[in-house]
Protein backbone atom coordinates (compact mmCIF):
# COMPACT_ATOMS: atom_id res chain seq x y z
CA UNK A 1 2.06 -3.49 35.07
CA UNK A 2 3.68 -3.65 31.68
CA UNK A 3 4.38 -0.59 28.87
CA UNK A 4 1.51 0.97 27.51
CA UNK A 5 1.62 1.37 23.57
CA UNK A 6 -0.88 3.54 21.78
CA UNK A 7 -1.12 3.45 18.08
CA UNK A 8 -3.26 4.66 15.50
CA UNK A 9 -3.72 2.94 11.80
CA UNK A 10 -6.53 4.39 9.90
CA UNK A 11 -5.89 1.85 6.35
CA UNK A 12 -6.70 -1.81 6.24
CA UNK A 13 -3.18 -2.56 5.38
CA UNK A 14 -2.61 -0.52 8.42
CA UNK A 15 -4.52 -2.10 10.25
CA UNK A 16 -3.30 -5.70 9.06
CA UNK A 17 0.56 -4.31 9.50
CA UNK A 18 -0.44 -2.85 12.91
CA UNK A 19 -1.61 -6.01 14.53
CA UNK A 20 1.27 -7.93 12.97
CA UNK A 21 3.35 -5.66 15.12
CA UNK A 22 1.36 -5.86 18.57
CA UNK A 23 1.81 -9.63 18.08
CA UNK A 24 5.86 -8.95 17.75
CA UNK A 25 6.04 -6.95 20.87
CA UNK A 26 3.87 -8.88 23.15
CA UNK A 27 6.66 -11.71 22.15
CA UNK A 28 9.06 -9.18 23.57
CA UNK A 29 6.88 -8.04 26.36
CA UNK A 30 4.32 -10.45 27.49
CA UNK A 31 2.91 -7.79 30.04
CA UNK A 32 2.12 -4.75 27.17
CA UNK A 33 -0.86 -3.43 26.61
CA UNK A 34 -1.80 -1.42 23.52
CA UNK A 35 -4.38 0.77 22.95
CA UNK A 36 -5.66 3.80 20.38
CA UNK A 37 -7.37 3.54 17.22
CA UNK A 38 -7.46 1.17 14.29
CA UNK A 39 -9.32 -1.70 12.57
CA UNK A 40 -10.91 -5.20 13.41
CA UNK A 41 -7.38 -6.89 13.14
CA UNK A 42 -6.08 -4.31 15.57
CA UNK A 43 -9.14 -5.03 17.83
CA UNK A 44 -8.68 -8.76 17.65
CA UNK A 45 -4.65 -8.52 18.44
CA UNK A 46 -5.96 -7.08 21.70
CA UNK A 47 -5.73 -3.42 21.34
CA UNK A 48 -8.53 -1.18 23.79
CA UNK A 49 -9.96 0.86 20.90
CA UNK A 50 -10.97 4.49 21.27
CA UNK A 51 -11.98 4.68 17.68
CA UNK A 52 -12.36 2.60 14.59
CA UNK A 53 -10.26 4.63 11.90
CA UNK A 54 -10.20 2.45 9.10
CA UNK A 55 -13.88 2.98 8.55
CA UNK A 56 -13.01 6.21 7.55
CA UNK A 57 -10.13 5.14 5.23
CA UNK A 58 -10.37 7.70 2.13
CA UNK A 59 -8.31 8.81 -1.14
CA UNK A 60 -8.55 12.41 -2.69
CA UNK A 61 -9.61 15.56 -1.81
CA UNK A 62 -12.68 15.76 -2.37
CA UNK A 63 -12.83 11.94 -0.70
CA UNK A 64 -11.31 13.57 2.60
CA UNK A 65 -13.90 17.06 2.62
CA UNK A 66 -16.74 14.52 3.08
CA UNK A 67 -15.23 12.79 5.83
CA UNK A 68 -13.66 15.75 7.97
CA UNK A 69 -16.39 16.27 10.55
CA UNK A 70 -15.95 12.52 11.13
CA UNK A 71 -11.91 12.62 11.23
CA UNK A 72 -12.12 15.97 12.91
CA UNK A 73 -14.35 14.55 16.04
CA UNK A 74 -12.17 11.27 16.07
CA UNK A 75 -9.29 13.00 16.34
CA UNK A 76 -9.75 15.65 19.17
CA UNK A 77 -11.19 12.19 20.56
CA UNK A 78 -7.84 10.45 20.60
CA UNK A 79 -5.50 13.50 21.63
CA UNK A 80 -7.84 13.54 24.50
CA UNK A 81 -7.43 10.08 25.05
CA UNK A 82 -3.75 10.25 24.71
CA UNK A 83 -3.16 13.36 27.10
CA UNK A 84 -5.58 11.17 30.12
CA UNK A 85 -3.43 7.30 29.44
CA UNK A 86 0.47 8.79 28.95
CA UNK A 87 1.24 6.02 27.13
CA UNK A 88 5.30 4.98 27.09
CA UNK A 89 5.18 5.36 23.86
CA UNK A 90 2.80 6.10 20.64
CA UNK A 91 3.39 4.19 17.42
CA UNK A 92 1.43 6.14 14.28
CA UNK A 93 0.97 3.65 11.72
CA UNK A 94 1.02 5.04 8.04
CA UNK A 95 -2.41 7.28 7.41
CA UNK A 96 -0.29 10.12 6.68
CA UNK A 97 -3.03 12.99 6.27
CA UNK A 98 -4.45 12.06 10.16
CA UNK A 99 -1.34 10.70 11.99
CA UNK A 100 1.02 13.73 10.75
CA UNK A 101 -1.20 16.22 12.48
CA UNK A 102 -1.98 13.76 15.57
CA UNK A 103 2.21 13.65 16.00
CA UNK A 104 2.16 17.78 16.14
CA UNK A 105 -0.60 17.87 18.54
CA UNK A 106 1.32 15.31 20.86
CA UNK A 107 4.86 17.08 20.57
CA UNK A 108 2.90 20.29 21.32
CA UNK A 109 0.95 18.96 24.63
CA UNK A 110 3.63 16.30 25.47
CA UNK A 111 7.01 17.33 24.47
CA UNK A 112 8.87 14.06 25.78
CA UNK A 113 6.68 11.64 24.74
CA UNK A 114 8.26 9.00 22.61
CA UNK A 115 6.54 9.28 19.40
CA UNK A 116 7.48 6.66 16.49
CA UNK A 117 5.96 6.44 12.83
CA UNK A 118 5.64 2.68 11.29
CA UNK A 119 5.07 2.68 7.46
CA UNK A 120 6.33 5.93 6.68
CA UNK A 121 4.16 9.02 4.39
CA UNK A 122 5.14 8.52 0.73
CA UNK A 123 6.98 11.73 0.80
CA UNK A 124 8.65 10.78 -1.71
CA UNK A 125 5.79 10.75 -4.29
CA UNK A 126 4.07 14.28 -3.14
CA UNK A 127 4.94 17.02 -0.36
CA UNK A 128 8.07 15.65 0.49
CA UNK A 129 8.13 19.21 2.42
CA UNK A 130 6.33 17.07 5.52
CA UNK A 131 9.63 15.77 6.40
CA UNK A 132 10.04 18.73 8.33
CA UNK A 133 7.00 17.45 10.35
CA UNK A 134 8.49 14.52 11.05
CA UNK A 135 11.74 16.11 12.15
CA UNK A 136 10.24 18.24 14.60
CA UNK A 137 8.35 15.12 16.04
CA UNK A 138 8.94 12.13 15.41
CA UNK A 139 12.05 9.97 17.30
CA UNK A 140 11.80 7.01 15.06
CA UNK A 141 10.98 6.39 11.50
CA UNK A 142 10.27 2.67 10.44
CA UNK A 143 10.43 1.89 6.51
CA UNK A 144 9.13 -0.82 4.59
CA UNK A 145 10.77 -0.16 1.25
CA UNK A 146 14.37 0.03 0.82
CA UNK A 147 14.26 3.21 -1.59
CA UNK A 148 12.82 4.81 1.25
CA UNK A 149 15.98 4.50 3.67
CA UNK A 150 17.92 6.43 0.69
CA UNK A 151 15.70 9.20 0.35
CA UNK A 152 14.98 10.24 3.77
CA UNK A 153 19.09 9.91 3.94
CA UNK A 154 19.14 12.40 1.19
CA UNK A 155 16.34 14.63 1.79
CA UNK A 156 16.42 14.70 5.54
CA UNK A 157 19.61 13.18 6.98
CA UNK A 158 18.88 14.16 10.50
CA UNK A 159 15.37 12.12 11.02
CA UNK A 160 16.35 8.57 12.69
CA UNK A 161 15.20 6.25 9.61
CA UNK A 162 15.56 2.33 9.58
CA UNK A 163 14.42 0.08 6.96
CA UNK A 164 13.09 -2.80 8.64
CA UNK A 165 11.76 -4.53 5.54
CA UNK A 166 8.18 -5.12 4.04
CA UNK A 167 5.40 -7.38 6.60
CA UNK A 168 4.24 -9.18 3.71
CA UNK A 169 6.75 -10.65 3.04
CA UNK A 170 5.98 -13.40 5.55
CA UNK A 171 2.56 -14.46 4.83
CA UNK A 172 3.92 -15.17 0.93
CA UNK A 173 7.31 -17.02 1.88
CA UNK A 174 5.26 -20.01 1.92
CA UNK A 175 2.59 -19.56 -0.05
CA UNK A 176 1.37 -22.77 -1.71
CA UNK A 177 -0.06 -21.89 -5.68
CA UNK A 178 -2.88 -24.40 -6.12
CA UNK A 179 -2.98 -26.07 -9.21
CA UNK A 180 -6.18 -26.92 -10.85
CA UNK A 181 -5.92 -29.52 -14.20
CA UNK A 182 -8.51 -28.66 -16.04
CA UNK A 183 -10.13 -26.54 -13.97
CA UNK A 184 -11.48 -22.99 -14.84
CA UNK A 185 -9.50 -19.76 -15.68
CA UNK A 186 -9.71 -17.95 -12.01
CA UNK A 187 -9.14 -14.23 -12.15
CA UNK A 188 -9.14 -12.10 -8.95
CA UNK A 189 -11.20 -8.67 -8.78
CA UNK A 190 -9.43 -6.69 -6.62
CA UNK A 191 -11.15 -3.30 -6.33
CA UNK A 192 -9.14 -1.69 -3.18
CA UNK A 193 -9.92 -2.07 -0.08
CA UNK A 194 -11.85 1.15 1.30
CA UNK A 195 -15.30 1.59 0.90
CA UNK A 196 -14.84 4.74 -1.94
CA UNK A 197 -12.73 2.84 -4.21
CA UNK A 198 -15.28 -0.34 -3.53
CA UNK A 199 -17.68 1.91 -5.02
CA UNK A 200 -15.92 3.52 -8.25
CA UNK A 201 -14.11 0.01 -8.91
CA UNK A 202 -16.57 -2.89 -7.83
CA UNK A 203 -19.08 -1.99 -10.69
CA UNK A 204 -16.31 -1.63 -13.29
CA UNK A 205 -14.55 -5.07 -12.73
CA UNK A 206 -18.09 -6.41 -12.62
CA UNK A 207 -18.52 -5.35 -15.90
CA UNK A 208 -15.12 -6.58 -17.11
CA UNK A 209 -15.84 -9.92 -15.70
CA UNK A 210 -19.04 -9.94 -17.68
CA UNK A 211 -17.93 -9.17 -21.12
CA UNK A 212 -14.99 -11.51 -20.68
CA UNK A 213 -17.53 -14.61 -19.21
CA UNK A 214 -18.82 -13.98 -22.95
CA UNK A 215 -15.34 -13.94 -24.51
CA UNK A 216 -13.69 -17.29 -22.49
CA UNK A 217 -15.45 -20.36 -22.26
CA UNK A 218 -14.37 -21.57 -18.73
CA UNK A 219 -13.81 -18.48 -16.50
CA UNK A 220 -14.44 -17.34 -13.02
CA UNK A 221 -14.12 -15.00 -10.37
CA UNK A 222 -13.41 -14.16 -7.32
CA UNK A 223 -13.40 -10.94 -5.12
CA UNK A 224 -11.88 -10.44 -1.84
CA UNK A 225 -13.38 -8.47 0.81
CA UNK A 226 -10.81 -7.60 3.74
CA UNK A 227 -13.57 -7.72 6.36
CA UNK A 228 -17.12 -7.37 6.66
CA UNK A 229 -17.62 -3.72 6.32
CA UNK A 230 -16.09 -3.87 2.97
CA UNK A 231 -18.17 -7.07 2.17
CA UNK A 232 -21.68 -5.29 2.66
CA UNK A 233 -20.10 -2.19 0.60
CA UNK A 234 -19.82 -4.63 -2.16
CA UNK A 235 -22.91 -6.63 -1.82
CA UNK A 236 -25.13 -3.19 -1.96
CA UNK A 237 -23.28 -2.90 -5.26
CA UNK A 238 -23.44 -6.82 -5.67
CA UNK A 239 -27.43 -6.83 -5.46
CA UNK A 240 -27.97 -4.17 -8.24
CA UNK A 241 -25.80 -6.21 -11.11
CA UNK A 242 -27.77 -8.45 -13.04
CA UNK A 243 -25.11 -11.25 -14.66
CA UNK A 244 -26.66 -14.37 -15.22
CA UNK A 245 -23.59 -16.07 -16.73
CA UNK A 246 -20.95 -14.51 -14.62
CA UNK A 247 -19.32 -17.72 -11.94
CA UNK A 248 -18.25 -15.20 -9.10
CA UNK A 249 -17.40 -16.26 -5.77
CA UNK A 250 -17.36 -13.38 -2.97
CA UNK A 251 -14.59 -13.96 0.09
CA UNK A 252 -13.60 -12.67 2.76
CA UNK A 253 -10.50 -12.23 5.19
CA UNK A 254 -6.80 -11.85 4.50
CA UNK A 255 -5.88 -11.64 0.76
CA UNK A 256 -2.75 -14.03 0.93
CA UNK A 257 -5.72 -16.82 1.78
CA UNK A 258 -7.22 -16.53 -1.90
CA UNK A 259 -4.34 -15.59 -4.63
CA UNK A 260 -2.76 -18.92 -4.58
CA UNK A 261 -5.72 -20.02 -6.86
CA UNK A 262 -5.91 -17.23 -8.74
CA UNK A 263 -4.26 -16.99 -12.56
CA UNK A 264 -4.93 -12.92 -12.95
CA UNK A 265 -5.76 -10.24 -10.90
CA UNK A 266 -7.60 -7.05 -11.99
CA UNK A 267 -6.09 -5.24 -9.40
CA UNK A 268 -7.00 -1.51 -8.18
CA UNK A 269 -3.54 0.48 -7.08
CA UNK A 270 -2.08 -0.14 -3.80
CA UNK A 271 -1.05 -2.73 -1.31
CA UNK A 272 -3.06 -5.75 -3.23
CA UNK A 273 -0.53 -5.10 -6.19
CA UNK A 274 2.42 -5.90 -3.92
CA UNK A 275 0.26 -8.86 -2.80
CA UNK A 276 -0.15 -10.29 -6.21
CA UNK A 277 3.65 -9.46 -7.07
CA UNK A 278 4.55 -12.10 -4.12
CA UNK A 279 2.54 -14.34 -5.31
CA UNK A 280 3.45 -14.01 -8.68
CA UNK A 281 0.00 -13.84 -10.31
CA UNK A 282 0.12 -11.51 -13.08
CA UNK A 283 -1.96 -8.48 -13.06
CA UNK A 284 -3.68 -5.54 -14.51
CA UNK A 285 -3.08 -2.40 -12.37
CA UNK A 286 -5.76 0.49 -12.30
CA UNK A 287 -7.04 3.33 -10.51
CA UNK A 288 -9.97 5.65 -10.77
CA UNK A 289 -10.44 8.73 -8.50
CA UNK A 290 -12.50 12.34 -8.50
CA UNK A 291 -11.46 14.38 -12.05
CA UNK A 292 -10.74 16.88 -9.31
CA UNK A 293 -8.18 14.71 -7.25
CA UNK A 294 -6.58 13.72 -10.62
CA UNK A 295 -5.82 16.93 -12.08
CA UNK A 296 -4.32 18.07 -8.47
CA UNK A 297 -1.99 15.37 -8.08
CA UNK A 298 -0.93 15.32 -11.77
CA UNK A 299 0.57 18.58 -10.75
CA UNK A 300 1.89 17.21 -7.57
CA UNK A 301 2.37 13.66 -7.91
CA UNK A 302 6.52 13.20 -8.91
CA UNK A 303 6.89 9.49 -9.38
CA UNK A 304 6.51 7.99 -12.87
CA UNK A 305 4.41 5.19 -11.73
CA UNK A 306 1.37 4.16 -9.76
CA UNK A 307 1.86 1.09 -8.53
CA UNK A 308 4.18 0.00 -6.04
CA UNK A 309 5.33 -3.01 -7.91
CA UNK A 310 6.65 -1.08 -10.65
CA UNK A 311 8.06 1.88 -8.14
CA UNK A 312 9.90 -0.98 -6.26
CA UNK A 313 11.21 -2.64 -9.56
CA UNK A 314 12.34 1.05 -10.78
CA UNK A 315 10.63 0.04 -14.42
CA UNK A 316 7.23 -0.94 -15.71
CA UNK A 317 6.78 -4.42 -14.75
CA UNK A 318 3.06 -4.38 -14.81
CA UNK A 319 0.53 -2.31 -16.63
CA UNK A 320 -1.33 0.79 -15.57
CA UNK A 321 -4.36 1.92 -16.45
CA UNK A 322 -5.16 5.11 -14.55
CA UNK A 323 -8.45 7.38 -14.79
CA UNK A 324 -9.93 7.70 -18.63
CA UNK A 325 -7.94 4.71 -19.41
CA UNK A 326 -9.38 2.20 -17.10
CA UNK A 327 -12.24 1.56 -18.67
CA UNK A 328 -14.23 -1.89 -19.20
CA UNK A 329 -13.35 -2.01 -23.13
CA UNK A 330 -9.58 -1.05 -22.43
CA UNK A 331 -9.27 -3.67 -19.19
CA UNK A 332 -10.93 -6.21 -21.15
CA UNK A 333 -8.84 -5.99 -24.16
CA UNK A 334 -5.57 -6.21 -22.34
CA UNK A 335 -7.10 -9.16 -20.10
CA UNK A 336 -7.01 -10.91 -23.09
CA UNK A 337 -3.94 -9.95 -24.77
CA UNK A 338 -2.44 -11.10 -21.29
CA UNK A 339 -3.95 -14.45 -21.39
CA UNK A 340 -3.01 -15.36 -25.14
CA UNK A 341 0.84 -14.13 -23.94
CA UNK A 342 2.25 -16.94 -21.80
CA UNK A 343 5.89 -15.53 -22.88
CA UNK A 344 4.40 -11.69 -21.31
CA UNK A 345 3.35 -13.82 -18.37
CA UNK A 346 6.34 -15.16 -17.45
CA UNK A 347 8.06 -12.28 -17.49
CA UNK A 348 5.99 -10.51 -15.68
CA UNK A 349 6.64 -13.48 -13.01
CA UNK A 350 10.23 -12.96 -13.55
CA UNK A 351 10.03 -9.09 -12.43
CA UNK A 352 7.72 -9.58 -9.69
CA UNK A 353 9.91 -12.64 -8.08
CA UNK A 354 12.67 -9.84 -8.30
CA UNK A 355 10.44 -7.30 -6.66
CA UNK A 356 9.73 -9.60 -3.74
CA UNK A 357 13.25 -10.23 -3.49
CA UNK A 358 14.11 -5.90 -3.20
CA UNK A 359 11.60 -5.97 -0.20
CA UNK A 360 14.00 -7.67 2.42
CA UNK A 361 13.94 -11.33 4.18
CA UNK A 362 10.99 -12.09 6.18
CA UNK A 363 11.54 -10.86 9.61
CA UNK A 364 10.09 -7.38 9.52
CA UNK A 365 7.71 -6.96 12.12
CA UNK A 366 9.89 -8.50 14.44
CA UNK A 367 12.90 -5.89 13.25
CA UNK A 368 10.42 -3.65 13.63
CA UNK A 369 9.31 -4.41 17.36
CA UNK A 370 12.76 -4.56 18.45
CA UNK A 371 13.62 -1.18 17.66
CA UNK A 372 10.50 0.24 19.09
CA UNK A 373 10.78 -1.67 22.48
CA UNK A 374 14.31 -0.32 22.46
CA UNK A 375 12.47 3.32 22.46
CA UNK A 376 10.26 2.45 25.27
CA UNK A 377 13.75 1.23 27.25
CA UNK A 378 16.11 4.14 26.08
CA UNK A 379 17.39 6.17 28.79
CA UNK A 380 15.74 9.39 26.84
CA UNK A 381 13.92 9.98 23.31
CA UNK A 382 16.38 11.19 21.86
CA UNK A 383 19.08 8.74 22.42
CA UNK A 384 18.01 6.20 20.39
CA UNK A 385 17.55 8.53 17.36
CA UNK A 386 21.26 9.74 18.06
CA UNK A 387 22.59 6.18 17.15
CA UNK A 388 20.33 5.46 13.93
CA UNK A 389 21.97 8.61 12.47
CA UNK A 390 25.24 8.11 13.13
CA UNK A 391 24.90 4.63 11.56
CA UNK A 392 22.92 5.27 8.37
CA UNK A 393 23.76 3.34 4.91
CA UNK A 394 23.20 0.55 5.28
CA UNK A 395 20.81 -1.29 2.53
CA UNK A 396 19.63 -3.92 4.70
CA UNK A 397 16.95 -4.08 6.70
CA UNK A 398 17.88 -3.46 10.08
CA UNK A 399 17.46 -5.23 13.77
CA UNK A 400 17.96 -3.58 16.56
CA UNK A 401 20.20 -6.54 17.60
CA UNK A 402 22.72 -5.14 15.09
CA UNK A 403 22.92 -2.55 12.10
CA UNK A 404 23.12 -4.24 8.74
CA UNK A 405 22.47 -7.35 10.50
C-alpha cells in the first residue's frame, strides 16, 4: 500500500495546479493515492473526493458571508475526514481564507502530521500578519513567484519557503500562435473563472463585444469556460443577451487550448492574465467586485497593482481598469486605442515575454513533487524544514535534487 496524500484546492487554478501535481508524484510514486477536496481536474487525476470546493470558489466579503454555511459544513466535513484516513501527509493548495483555518484545525487535532501549503496566501498584498499561521503549522511552503521567496525571507525567515517556479509555465513553452491571413480580428472574453465574477463580468464584456462588432468590420469572439459548471453560469447569462450581430463562439476546457488564436483578451484579474502574458496576447485587465469589498481592501490592499502580470514585471505592463472604471464605454475605448497601436502592442509583448521569463524554467510541478515526497520520506516533520532554512537565497527555483539547481 502506497502514501496517502490529502489535499484540498478550492480555485479552478487550484484545482488545474493541484492535479498537475498528483500527476508529478504518482511519477515518483506509482503506488500513491490522493484524496480530499477539489475540482473536476482533481477528480479526473484520480483523487477520492470528499467535497467539491471549487464550486464554492468566491472573492469579497460579502461574496464569502453568502457562502459560509456551505464552507462551514464542508469543512467540519473534511477535518472529519482527515482525523478517520491519517493521511502521510496533507498538501493545502492556495484558497487561503479555507485552507489557513483547515491547517490550524489539523496542527491542533494532529500535531505531527506533515502539513505542506502549495501556492502560497498572497500575504504579501493583505494580512501579511497570517504568516504567523503558517509558522505555527505549516512544515513546507511551496512558491510560484520568485518575489515571494524574498518576502517570506524577510518577513518570516523561520517558515521553510522554496520557490519551485510557476505550473504554467509548461503548457505555454510550446504554445503554437495560429495565424489567420485574412481572417477576422479574434478577441478573448475572459470574465474569471468563478461563478460570481461570471456574473458581474460576463454581461459587461458582452456588451463591450457588442458596441465594438458595430465599431470593427471583421471581429469576433470567443469566451472560455474552464468546465461545465462555469459554462451553464454563462449560458443563463448567455440566453438573456439579445446581439444579433455579435460572432461569439463559447468553449470550454483548459485556457492554453484557445489563446493561440486569439489577438486581445478582455481579461478579468487573476490567473487568465498570467495566461495571456505567456502567450503574449495583449490585454485589457479589469475587475469589478461588491462597493463594500472595494472600499475594505483599498484600506488593506498594499500592492500598487492588480494584476499579476504587472506585480511580476514590478511596473505597469498592462492596463487596469478596476471598479467605476471598468465600464463598457471606458473598455471599449481603450480596445480600440489598443488595436490602432501596433507600436503599444509590441511592447506590451516585449514586457510580457520578460514576465514569462521572471516565472522560472518549466519544471515546476515536478520541483514541486520532489520536495513534498521528500516530506512524506523525512525521518520527522521538522527535518526537512530545518534544511530549507539554513539554505535560503537562492533566486532559483529549487529541486529537491539540489538547492539552486
Amino acid at each position: 500500500m502506497g502514501p496517502k496524500v490529502f489535499l484540498v484546492a478550492g480555485e479552478p487554478s487550484g484545482d488545474t495546479h493541484a492535479a498537475s501535481l498528483m500527476e508529478a508524484l504518482r511519477g515518483l510514486c506509482p503506488t500513491i493515492t490522493f484524496l480530499g477536496a477539489g475540482g473536476p481536474r482533481m477528480r479526473e487525476a484520480g483523487q477520492d473526493q470528499v467535497a467539491d470546493l471549487a464550486g464554492c470558489a468566491v472573492v469579497g466579503l460579502w461574496e464569502v458571508v453568502r457562502y459560509y454555511p456551505v464552507l462551514r459544513r464542508m469543512f467540519h466535513k473534511l477535518v472529519k475526514e482527515a482525523i478517520r484516513h491519517r493521511p502521510d501527509l496533507f498538501v493545502l493548495v492556495d484558497y487561503p481564507g479555507f485552507n489557513l483555518r483547515f491547517a490550524q484545525a489539523l496542527r491542533r487535532l494532529m500535531p505531527e502530521a506533515r502539513i505542506a501549503y502549495y501556492i502560497s496566501p498572497q500575504l504579501w498584498a493583505w494580512r501579511a500578519g497570517r504568516a504567523r499561521i503558517l509558522e505555527r503549522t505549516v512544515d513546507l511552503v511551496l512558491v510560484i513567484f520568485p518575489f515571494e521567496a524574498t518576502w517570506f525571507q524577510k518577513h518570516s525567515p523561520r517558515l521553510p519557503v522554496v520557490w519551485v517556479g510557476h505550473p504554467f509555465v509548461d503548457r505555454y513553452q510550446h504554445l503554437q500562435k495560429i495565424v489567420r491571413p485574412g481572417g477576422p480580428l479574434r478577441i478573448a472574453l475572459l470574465p474569471g473563472s468563478r461563478v460570481g465574477e461570471i456574473g458581474r463580468h460576463l454581461p459587461l464584456l458582452l456588451q463591450v463585444a457588442t458596441e465594438l462588432s458595430q465599431k470593427l468590420q471583421r471581429v469576433e469572439f470567443v469566451w472560455v469556460a474552464p468546465d461545465k459548471h462555469r459554462q451553464r453560469a454563462g449560458e443563463k447569462i448567455l440566453e438573456r443577451w439579445k446581439a444579433s450581430r455579435l460572432v461569439l463562439y463559447r468553449e470550454t476546457g483548459e485556457l492554453f487550448r484557445f489563446l493561440g488564436a486569439c489577438d486581445l483578451a478582455l481579461v478579468a484579474s487573476g490567473s487568465a492574465s498570467l495566461e495571456c502574458a505567456l502567450a503574449t496576447v495583449p490585454q485589457l485587465v479589469f475587475y469589478q467586485v461588491h462597493p463594500l469589498t472595494y472600499f475594505i481592501g483599498k484600506l488593506l490592499v498594499r500592492v500598487p497593482y492588480v494584476s499579476m502580470v504587472n506585480l511580476v514585471a514590478g511596473e505597469r505592463i498592462v492596463p487596469e481598469f478596476l471598479q467605476n472604471q471598468a465600464t463598457a464605454e471606458v473598455l471599449v475605448q481603450a480596445t480600440l486605442e489598443l488595436l490602432a497601436n501596433p507600436t503599444l502592442q509590441e511592447r506590451m509583448k516585449q514586457g510580457m515575454r520578460e514576465v514569462g521569463r521572471k516565472l522560472g524554467p518549466p519544471g515546476a510541478s515536478r520541483r514541486a513533487a520532489q520536495w513534498l515526497w521528500e516530506l512524506v520520506q523525512s525521518r520527522d516533520r521538522r527535518s526537512l524544514g530545518l534544511l530549507v532554512c539554513s539554505q535560503k537565497g537562492s533566486q532559483k527555483p529549487v529541486s529537491q535534487e539540489g538547492l539552486g539547481s
